[in-house]
N, C-alpha and C. Protein backbone atom coordinates (compact mmCIF):
# COMPACT_ATOMS: atom_id res chain seq x y z
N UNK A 1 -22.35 -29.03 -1.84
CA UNK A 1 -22.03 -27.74 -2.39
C UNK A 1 -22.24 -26.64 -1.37
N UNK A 2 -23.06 -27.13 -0.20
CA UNK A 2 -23.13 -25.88 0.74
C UNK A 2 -22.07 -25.27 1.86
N UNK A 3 -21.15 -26.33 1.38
CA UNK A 3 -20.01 -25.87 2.25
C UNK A 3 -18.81 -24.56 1.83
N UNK A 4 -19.30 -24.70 -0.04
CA UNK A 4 -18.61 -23.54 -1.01
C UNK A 4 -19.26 -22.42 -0.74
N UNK A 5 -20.31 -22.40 -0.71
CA UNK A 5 -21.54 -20.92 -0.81
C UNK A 5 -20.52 -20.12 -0.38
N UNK A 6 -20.04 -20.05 1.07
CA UNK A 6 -19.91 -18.78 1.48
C UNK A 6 -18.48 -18.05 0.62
N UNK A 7 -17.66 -19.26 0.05
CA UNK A 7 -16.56 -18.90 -0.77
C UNK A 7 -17.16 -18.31 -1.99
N UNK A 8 -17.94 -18.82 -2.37
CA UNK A 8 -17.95 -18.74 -3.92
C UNK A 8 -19.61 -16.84 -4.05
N UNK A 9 -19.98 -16.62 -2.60
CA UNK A 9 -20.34 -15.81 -2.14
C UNK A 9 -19.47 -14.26 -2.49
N UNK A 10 -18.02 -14.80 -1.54
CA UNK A 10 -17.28 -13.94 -1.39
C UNK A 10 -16.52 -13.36 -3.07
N UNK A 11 -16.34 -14.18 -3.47
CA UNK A 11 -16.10 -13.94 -4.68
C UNK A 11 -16.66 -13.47 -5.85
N UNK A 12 -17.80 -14.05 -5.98
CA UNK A 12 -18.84 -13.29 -6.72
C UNK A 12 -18.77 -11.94 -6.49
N UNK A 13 -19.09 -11.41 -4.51
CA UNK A 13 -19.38 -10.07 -4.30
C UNK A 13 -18.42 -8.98 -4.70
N UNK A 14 -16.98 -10.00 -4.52
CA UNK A 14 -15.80 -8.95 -4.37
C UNK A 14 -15.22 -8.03 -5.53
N UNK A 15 -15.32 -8.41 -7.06
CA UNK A 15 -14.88 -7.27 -7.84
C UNK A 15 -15.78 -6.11 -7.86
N UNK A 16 -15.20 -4.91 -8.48
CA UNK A 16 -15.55 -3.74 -9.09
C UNK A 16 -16.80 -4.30 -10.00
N UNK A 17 -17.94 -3.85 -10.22
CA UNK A 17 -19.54 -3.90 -10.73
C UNK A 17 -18.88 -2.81 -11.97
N UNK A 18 -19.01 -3.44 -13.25
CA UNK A 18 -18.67 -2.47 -14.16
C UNK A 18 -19.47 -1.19 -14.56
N UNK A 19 -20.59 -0.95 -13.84
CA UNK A 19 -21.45 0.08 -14.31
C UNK A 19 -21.34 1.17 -13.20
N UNK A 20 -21.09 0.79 -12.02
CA UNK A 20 -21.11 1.18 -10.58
C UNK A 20 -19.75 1.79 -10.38
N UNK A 21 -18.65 0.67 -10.93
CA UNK A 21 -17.38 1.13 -9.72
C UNK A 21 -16.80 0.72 -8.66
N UNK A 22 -17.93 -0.10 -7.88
CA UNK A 22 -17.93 -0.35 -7.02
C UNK A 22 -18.35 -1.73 -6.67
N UNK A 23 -17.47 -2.34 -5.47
CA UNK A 23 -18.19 -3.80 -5.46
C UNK A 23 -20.15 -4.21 -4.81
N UNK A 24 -20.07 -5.04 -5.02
CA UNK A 24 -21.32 -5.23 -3.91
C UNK A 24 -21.81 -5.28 -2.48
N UNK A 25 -19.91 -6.15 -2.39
CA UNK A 25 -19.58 -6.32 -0.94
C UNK A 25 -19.55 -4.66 -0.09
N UNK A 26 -19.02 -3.73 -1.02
CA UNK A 26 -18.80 -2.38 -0.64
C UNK A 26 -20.25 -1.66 -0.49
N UNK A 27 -21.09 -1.86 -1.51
CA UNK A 27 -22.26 -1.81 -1.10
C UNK A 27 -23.02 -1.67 0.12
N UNK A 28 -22.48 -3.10 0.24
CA UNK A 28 -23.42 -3.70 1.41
C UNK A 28 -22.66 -3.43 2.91
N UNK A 29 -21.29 -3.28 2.88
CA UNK A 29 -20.55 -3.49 4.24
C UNK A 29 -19.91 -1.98 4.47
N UNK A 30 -19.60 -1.18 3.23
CA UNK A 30 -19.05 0.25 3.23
C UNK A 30 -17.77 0.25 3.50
N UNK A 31 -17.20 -1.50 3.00
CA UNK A 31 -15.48 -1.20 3.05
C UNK A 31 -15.18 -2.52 1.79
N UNK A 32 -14.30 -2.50 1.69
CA UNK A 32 -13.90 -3.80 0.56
C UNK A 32 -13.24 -4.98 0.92
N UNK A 33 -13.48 -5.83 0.58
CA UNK A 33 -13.32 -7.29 1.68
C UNK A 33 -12.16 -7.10 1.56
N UNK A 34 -12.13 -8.15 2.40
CA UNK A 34 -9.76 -8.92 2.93
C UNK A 34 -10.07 -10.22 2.22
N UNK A 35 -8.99 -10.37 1.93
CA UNK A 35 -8.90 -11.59 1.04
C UNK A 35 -7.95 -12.41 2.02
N UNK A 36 -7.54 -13.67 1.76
CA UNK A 36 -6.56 -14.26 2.52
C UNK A 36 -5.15 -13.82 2.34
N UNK A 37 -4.92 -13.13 1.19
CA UNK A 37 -3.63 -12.44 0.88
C UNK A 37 -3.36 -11.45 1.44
N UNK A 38 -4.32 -10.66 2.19
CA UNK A 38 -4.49 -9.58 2.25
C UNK A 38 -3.83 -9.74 3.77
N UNK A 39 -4.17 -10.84 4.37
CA UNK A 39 -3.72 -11.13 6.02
C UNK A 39 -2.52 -11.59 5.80
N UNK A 40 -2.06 -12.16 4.86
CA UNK A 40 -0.74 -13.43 5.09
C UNK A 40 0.49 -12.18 5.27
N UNK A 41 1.58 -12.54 5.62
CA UNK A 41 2.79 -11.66 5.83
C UNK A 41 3.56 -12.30 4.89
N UNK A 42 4.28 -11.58 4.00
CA UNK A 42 4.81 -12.09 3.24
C UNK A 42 6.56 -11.72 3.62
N UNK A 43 7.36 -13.03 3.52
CA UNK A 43 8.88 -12.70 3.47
C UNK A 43 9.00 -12.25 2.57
N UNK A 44 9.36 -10.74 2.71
CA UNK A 44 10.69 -10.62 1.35
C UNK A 44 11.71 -10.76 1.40
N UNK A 45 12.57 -11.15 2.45
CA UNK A 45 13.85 -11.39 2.47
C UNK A 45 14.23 -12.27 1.35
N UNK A 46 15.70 -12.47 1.03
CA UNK A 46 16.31 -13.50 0.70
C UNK A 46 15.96 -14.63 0.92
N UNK A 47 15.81 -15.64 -0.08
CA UNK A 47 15.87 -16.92 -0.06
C UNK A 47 17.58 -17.89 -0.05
N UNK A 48 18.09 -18.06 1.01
CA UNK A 48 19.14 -19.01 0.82
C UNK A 48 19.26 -19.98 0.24
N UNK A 49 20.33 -20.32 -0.56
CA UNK A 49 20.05 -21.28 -1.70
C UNK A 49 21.22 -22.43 -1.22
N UNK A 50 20.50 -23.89 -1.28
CA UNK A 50 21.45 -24.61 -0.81
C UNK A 50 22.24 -25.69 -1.83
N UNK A 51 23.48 -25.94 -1.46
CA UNK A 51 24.34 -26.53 -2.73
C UNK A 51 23.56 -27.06 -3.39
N UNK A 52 22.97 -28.28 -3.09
CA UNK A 52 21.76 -28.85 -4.06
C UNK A 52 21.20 -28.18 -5.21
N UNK A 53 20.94 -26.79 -4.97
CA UNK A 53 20.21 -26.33 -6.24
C UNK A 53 21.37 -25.69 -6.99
N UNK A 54 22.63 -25.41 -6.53
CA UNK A 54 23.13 -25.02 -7.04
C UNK A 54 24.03 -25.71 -8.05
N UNK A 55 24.10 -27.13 -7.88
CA UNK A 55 24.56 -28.27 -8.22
C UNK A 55 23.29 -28.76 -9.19
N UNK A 56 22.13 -28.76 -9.09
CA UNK A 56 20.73 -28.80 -10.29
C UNK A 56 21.36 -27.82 -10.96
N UNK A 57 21.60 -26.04 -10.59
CA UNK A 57 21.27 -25.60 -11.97
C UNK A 57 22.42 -25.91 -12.98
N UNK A 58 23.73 -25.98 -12.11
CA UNK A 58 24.69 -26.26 -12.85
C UNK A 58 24.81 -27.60 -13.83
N UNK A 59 23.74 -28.53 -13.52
CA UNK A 59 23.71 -29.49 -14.19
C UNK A 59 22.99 -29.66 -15.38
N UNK A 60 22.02 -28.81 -15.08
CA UNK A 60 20.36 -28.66 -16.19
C UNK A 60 21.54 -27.67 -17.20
N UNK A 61 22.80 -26.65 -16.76
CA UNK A 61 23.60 -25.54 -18.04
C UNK A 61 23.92 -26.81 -18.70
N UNK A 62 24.70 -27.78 -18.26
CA UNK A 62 25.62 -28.26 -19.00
C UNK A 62 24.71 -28.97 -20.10
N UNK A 63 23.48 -29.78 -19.75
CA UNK A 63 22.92 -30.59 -20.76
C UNK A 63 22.33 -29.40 -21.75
């Protein structure tokens, strides 16, 4: 289990403290953690769709 701590750390610290406002982590560090979402880059572009699915959905209308 000691390999979770520091996850299950981060999580605990990271919401809003309902009496406060404020997290713990903010507390303690004077900023509000990064999450892994927070780094990832997200595509928004278009997703190209290839015959295959287009040939699934047309198959999943008909039944």
């Amino acid at each position: 289990w000691a390999k979770w701590l520091l996850l299950l750390e981060h999580v605990y610290n990271s919401p809003l403290h309902a009496s406060t406002g404020i997290s713990p982590y903010f507390l303690l560090h004077g900023f509000e953690p990064r999450s892994p979402l927070d780094i990832l880059e997200v595509n928004t572009g278009l997703i190209r769709r290839s015959g295959e699915t287009e040939q699934f959905e047309r198959a999943m209308r008909i039944q």
